[in-house]
Structures are given as structure tokens and as C-alpha cells.
C-alpha atoms as a PDB file:
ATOM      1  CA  UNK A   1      -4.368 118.521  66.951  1.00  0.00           C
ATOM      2  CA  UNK A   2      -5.710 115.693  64.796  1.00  0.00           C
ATOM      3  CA  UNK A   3      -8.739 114.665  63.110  1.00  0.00           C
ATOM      4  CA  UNK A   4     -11.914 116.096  63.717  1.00  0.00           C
ATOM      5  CA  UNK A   5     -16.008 115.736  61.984  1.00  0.00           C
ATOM      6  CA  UNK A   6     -18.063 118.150  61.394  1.00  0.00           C
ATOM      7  CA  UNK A   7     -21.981 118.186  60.685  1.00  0.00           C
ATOM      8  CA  UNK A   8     -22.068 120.489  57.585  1.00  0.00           C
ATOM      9  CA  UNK A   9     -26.008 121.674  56.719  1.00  0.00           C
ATOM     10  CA  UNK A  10     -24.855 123.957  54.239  1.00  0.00           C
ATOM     11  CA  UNK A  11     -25.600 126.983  56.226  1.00  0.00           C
ATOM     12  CA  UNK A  12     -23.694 130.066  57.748  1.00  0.00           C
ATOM     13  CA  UNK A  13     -23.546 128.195  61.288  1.00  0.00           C
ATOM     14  CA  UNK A  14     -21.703 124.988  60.131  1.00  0.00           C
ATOM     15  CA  UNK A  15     -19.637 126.397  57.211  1.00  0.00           C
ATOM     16  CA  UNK A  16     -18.743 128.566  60.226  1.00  0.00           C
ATOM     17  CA  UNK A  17     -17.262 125.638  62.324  1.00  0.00           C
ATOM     18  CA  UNK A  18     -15.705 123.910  59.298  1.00  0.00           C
ATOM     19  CA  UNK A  19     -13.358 127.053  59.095  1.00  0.00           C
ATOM     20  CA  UNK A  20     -12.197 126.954  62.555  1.00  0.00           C
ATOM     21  CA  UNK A  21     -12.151 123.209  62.643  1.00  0.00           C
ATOM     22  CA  UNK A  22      -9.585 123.803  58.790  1.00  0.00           C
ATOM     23  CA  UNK A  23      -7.657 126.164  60.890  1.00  0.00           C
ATOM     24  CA  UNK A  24      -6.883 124.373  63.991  1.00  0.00           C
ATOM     25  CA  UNK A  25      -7.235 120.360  62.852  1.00  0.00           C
ATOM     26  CA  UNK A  26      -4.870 118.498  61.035  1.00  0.00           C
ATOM     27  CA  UNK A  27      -7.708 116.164  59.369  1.00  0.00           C
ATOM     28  CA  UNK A  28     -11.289 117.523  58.707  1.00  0.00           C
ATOM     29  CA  UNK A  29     -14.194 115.319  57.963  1.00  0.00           C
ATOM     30  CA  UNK A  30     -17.662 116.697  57.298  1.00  0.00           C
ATOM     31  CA  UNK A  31     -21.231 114.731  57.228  1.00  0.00           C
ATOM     32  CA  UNK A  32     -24.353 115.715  55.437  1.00  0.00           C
ATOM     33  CA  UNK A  33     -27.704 114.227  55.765  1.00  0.00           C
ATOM     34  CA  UNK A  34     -30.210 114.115  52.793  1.00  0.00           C
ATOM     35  CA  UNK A  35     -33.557 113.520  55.107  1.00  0.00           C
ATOM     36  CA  UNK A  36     -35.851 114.236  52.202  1.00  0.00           C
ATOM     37  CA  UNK A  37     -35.637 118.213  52.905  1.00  0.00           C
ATOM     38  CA  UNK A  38     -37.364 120.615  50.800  1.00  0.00           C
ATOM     39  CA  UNK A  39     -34.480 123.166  50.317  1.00  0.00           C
ATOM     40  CA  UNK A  40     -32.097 120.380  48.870  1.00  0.00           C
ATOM     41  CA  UNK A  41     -30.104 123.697  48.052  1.00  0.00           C
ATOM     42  CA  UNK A  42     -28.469 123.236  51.212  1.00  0.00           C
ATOM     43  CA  UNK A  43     -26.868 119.803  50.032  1.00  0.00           C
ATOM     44  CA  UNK A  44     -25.374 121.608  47.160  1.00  0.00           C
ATOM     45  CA  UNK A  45     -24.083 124.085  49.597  1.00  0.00           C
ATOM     46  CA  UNK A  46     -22.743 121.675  52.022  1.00  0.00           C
ATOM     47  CA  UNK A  47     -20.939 119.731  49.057  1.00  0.00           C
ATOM     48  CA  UNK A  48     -19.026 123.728  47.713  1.00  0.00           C
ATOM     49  CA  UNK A  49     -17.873 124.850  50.833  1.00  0.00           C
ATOM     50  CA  UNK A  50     -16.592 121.249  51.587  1.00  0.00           C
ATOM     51  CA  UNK A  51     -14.520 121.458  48.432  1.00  0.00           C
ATOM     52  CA  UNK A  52     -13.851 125.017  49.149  1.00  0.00           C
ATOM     53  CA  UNK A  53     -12.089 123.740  52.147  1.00  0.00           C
ATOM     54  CA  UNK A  54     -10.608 121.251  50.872  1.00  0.00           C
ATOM     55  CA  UNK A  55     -11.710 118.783  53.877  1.00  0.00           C
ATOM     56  CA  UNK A  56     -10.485 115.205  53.784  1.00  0.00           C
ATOM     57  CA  UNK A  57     -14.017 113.171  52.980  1.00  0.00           C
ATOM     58  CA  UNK A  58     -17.245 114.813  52.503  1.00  0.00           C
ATOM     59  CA  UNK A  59     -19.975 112.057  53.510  1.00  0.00           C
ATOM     60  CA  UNK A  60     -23.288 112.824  52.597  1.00  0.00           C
ATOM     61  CA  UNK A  61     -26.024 109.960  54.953  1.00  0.00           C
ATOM     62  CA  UNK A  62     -29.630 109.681  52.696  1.00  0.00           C
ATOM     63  CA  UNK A  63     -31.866 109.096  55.193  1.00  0.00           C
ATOM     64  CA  UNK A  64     -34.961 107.739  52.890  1.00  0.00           C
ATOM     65  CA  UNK A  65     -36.984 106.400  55.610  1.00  0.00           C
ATOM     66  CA  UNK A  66     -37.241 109.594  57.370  1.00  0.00           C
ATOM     67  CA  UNK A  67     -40.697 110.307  55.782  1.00  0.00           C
ATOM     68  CA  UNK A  68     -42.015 107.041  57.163  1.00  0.00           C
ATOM     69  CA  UNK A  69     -41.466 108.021  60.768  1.00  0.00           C
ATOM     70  CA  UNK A  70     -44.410 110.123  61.016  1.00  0.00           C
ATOM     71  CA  UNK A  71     -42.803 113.375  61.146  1.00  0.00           C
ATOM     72  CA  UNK A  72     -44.909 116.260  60.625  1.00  0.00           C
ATOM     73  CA  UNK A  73     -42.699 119.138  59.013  1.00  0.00           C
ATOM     74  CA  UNK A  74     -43.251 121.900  56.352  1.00  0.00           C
ATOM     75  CA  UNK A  75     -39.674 121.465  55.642  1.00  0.00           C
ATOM     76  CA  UNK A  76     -39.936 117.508  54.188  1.00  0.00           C
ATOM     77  CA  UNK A  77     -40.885 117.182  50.643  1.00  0.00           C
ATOM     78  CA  UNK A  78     -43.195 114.692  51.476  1.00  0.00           C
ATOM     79  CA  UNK A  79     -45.005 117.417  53.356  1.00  0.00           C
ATOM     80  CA  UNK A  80     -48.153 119.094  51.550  1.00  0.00           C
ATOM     81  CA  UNK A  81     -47.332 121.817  54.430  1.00  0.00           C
ATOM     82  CA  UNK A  82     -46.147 125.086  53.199  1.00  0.00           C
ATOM     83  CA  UNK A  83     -43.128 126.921  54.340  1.00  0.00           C
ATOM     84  CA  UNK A  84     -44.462 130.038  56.129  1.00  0.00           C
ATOM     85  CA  UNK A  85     -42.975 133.119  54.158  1.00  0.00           C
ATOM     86  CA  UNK A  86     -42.287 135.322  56.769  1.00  0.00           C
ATOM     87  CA  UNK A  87     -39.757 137.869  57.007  1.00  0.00           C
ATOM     88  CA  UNK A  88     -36.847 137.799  59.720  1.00  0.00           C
ATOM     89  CA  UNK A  89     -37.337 141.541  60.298  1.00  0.00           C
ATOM     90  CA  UNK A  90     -41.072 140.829  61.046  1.00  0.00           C
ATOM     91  CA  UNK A  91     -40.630 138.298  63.598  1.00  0.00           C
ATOM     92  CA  UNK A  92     -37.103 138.811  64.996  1.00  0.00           C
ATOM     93  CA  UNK A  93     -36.859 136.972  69.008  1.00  0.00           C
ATOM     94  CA  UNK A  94     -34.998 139.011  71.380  1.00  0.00           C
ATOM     95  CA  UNK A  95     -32.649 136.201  71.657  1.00  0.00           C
ATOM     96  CA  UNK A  96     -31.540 136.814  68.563  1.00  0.00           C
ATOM     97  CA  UNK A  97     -27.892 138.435  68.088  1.00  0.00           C
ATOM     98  CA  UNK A  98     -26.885 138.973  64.628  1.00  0.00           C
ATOM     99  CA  UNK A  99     -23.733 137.933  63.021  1.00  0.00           C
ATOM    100  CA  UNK A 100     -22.954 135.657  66.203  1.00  0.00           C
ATOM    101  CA  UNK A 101     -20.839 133.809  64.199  1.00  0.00           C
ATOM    102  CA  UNK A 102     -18.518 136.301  62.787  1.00  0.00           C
ATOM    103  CA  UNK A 103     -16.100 137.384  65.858  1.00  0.00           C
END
């Protein structure tokens, strides 16, 4: 096959993808965006397991205007909101199927 982009947040979902996509691709391409997010952790992530991979281009989009849209979310560091502590095991849906991604 040949080239092929992947949206890498960083987390278990995308990393995920970007192995099957290193697998079965000749060229792989990953995008970031840095929206302003509180857990900028997941930028530093996204940039390892790119490298990791070894993927052709790693392009990380700053999206500084995000903030100016009027979006309401705990998760924006422009957001006085907190981010709910919660536990998983409190609050689990029963749509939820765990380890999804590892078959």
C-alpha cells in the first residue's frame, strides 16, 4: 500500500492505529493538534511514539484561536473549569469494553 495520515492524540486509541497503519503502509504521516489543552502531556506523548515508530513527518497544527471560539471545556487551559476527578471504576458505561484495542 502507500502513504497513509494518522491523527495521533497521544493516547492508547491512536498510538493504536499508528501501529497498524507502520505495519501495513509504506509511508506513515501523523498530525497533532495543540488546541490549548490542559493535559499538554499528550503532545509529548504524541511526539515519542511518533519517533518510536519511526513515521515519515510528525506535524504538530497549534490551534491558538481555539480559546476565542467560545468553547466551554474543563479540558482548555483557558478554562477556570476543573477536571472532574472521578474514577473509571466509579462510573464505568455499559458500553464500555476494555482493552478494545488490543486484539
Amino acid at each position: 500500500m502507500s502513504d497513509i495520515l494518522v491523527l495521533l492524540s497521544g493516547g492508547m486509541d491512536s498510538a493504536t492505529l499508528l501501529w497498524y497503519a507502520k505495519e501495513n503502509f509504506k509511508d506513515v504521516y501523523a498530525i497533532s493538534f495543540d488546541y490549548g489543552q490542559k493535559h499538554v502531556v499528550e503532545l509529548r506523548y504524541a511526539k515519542e511514539i511518533a519517533m518510536l515508530k519511526a513515521v515519515k513527518n510528525h506535524f504538530v497544527v497549534k490551534i491558538p484561536h481555539y480559546k476565542e471560539i467560545n468553547f466551554a471545556s474543563a479540558l482548555l487551559q483557558v478554562s477556570n473549569k476543573g477536571i472532574p476527578k472521578e474514577s473509571y471504576q466509579e462510573d464505568v458505561p455499559v458500553t464500555y469494553v476494555p482493552m478494545r484495542n488490543l486484539t
